[in-house]
C-alpha atoms as a PDB file:
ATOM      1  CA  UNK A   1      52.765  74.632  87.226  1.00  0.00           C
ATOM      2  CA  UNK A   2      56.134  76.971  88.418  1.00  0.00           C
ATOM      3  CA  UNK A   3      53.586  79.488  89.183  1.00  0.00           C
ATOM      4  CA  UNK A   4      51.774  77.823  91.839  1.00  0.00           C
ATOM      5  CA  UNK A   5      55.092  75.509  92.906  1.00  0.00           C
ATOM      6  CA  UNK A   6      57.016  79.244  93.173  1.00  0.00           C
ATOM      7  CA  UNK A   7      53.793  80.687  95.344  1.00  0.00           C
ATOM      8  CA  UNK A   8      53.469  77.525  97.910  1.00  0.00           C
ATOM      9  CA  UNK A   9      57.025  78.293  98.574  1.00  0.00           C
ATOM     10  CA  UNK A  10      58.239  74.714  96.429  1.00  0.00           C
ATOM     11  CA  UNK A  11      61.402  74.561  94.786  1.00  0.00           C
ATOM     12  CA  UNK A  12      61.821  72.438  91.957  1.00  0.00           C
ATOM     13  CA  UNK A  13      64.536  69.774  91.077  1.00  0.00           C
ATOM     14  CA  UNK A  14      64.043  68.497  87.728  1.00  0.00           C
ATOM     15  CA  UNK A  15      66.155  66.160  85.919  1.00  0.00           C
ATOM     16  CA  UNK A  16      65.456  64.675  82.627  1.00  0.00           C
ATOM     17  CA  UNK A  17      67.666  62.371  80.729  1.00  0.00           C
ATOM     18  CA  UNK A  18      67.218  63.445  77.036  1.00  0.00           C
ATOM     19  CA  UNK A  19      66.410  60.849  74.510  1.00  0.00           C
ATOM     20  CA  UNK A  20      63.724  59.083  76.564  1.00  0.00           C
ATOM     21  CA  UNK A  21      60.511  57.359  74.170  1.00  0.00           C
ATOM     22  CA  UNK A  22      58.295  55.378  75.532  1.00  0.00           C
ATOM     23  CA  UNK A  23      54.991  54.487  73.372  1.00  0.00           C
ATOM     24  CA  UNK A  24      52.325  56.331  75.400  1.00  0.00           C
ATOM     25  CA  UNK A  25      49.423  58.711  74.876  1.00  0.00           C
ATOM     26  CA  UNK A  26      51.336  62.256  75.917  1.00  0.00           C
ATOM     27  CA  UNK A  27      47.473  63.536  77.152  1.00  0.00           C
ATOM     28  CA  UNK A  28      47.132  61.258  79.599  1.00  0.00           C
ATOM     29  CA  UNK A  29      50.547  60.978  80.823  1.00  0.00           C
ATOM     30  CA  UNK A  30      50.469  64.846  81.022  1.00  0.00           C
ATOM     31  CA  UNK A  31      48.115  64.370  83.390  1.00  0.00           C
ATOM     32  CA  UNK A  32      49.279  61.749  85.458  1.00  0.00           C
ATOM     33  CA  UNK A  33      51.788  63.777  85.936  1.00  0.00           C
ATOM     34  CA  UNK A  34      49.981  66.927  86.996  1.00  0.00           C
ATOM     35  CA  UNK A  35      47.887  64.880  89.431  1.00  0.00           C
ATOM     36  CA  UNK A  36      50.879  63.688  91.107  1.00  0.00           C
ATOM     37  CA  UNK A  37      52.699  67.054  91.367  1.00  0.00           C
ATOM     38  CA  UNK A  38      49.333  68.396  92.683  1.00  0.00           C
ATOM     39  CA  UNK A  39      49.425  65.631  95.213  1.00  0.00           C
ATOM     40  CA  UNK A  40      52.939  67.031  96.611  1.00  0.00           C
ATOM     41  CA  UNK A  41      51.915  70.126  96.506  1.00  0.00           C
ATOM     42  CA  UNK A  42      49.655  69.583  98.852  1.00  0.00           C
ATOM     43  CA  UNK A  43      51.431  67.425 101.245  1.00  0.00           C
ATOM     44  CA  UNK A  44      54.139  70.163 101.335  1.00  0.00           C
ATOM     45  CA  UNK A  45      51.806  73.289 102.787  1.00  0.00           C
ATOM     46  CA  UNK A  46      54.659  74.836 104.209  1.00  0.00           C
ATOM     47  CA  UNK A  47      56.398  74.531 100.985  1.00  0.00           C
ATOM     48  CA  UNK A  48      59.697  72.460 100.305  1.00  0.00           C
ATOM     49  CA  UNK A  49      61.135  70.621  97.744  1.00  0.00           C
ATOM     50  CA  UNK A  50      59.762  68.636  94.564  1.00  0.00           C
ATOM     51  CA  UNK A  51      61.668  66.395  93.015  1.00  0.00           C
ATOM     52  CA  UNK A  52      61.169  65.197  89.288  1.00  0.00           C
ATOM     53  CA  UNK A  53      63.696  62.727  87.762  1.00  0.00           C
ATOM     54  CA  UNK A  54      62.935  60.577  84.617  1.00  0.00           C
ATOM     55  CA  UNK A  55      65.636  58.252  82.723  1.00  0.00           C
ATOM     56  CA  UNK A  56      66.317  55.042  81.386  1.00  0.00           C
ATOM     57  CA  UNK A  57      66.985  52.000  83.290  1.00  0.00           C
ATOM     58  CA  UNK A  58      68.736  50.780  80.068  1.00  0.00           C
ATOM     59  CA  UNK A  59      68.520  46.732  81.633  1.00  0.00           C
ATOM     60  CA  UNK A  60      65.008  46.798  82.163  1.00  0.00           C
ATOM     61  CA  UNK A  61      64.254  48.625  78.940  1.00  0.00           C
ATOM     62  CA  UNK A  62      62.211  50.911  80.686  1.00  0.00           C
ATOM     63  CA  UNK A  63      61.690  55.069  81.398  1.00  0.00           C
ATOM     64  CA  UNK A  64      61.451  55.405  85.145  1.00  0.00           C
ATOM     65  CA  UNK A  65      59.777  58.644  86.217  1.00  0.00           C
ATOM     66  CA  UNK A  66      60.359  59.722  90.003  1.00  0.00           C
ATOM     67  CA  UNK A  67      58.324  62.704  91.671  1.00  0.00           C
ATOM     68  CA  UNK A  68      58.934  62.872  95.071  1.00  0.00           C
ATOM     69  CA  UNK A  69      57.704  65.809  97.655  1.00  0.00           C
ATOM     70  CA  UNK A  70      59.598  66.150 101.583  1.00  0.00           C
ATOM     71  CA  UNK A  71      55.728  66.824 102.328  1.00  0.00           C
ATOM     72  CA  UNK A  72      53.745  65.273 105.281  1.00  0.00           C
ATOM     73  CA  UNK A  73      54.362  61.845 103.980  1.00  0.00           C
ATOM     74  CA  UNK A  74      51.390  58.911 104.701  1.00  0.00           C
ATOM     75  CA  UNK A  75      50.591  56.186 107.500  1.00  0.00           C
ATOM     76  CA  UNK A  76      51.507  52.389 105.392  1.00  0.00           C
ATOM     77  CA  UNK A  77      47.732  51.664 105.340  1.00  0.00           C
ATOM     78  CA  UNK A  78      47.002  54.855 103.493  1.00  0.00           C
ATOM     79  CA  UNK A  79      50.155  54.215 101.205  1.00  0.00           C
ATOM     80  CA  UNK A  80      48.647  50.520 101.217  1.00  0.00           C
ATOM     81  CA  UNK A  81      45.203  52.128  99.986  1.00  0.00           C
ATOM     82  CA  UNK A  82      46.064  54.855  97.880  1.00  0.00           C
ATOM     83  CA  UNK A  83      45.003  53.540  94.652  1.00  0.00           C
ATOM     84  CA  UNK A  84      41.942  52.414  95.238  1.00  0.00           C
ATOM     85  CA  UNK A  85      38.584  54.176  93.642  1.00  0.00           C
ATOM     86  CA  UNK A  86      36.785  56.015  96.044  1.00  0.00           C
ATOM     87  CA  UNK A  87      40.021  56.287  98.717  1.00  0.00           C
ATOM     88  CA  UNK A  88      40.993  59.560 100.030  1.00  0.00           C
ATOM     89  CA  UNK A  89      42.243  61.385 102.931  1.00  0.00           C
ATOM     90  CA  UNK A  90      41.393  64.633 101.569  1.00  0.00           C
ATOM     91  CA  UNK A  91      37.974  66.724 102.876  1.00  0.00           C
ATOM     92  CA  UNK A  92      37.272  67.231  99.266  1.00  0.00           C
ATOM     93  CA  UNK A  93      37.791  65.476  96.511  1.00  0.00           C
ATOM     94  CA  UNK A  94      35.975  61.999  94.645  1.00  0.00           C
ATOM     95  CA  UNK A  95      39.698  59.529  95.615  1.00  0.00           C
ATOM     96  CA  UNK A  96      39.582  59.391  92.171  1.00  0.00           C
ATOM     97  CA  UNK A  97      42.666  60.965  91.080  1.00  0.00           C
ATOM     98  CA  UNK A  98      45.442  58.605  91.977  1.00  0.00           C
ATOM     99  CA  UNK A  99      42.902  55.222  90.737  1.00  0.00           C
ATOM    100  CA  UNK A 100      42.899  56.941  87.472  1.00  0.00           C
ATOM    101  CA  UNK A 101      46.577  57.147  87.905  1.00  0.00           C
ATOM    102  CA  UNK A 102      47.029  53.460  88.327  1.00  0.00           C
ATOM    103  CA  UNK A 103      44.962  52.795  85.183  1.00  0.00           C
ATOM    104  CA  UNK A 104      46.372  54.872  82.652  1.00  0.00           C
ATOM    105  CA  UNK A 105      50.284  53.555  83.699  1.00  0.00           C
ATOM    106  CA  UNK A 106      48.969  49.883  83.906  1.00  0.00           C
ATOM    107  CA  UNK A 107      47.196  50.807  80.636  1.00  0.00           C
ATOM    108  CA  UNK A 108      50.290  51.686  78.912  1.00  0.00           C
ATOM    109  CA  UNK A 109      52.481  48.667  80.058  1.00  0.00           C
ATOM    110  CA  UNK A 110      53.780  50.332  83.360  1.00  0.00           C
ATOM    111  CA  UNK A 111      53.983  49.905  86.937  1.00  0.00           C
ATOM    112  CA  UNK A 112      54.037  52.480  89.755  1.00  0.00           C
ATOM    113  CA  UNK A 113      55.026  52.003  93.223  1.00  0.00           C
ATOM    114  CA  UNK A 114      55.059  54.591  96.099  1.00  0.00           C
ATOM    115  CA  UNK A 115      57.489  54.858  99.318  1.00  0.00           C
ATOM    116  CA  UNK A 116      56.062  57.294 102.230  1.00  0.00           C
ATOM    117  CA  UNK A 117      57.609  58.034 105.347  1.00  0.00           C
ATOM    118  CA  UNK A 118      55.457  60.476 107.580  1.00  0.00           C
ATOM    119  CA  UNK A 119      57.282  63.797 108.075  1.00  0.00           C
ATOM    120  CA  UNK A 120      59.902  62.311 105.497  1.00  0.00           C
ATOM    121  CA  UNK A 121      57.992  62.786 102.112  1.00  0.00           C
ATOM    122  CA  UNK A 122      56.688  60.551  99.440  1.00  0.00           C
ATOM    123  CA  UNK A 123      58.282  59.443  96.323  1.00  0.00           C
ATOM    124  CA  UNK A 124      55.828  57.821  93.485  1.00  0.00           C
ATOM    125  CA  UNK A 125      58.343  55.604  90.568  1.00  0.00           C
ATOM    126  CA  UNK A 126      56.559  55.467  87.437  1.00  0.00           C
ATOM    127  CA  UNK A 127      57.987  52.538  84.793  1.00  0.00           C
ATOM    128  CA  UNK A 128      56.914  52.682  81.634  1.00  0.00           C
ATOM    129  CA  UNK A 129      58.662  50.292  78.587  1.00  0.00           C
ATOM    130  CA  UNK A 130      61.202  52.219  76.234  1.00  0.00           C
ATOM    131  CA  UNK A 131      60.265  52.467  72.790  1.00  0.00           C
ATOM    132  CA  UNK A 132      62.436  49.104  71.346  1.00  0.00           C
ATOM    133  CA  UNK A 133      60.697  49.565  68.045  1.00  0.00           C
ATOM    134  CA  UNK A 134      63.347  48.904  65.350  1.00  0.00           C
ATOM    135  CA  UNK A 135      64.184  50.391  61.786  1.00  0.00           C
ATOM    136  CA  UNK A 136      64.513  48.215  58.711  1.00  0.00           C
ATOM    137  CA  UNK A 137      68.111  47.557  58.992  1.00  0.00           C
ATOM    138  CA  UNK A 138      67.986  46.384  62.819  1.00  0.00           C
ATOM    139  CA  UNK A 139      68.879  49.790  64.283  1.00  0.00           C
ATOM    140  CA  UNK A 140      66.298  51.497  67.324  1.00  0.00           C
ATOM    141  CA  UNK A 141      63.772  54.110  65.644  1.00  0.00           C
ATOM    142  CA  UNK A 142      64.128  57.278  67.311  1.00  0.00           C
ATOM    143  CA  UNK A 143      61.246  58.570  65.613  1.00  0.00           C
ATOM    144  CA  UNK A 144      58.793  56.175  67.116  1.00  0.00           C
END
């Protein structure tokens, strides 16, 4: 997506602690994730800053992916309603996008929450369980 980020004018921040496995279908992740960058891409017309963090929050055993945008930001009864089939603010679009979000994190054991301050930004936290599968002799699998 740098090509599009780099011609809105959108700088990137990416930080990504190495090591991270969480049980999950890549495909759909991938696209979670490429409907939420979308999303800041669009709140942030007149370009800024994406943000895209993922590590471990080692006590909860879980991955926690943060994309957050300086964008527009949203009114707490849109934040309130994002989710929800058929929602959207947009002129186009089926509010589809973000409800298929929802689903596919809750699908793989996760939880998402959003934070929105208008003229501030938005920030979407994606926690997904860490891979705690373990070898025969009691040790984590790395390869799982």
């Amino acid at each position: 997506m740098a090509p599009e980020l780099d011609k809105r004018g959108i700088t990137r921040d990416v930080a990504v602690t190495g090591g991270l496995m969480v049980e999950a279908d890549a495909d759909q992740i991938h696209q979670v994730v490429i409907n939420l960058v979308l999303n800041a891409m669009e709140a942030m017309a007149d370009g800024g800053k994406l943000t895209v963090k993922a590590e471990a929050d080692a006590e909860a055993a879980e991955a926690v992916l943060t994309i957050a945008d300086c964008g527009t930001g949203m009114e707490p009864d849109v934040v309130h309603r994002m989710f929800d089939p058929f929602f959207t603010t947009k002129t186009k679009g089926t509010g589809l996008g973000l409800a298929k979000v929802l689903s596919v994190v809750e699908h793989h054991g996760g939880a998402i929450t959003c934070t929105s301050a208008l003229e501030s930004g938005t920030s979407i936290v994606i926690r997904l369980p860490l891979n705690q599968k373990k070898g025969p002799n009691g040790e984590l699998d790395p390869g799982r």
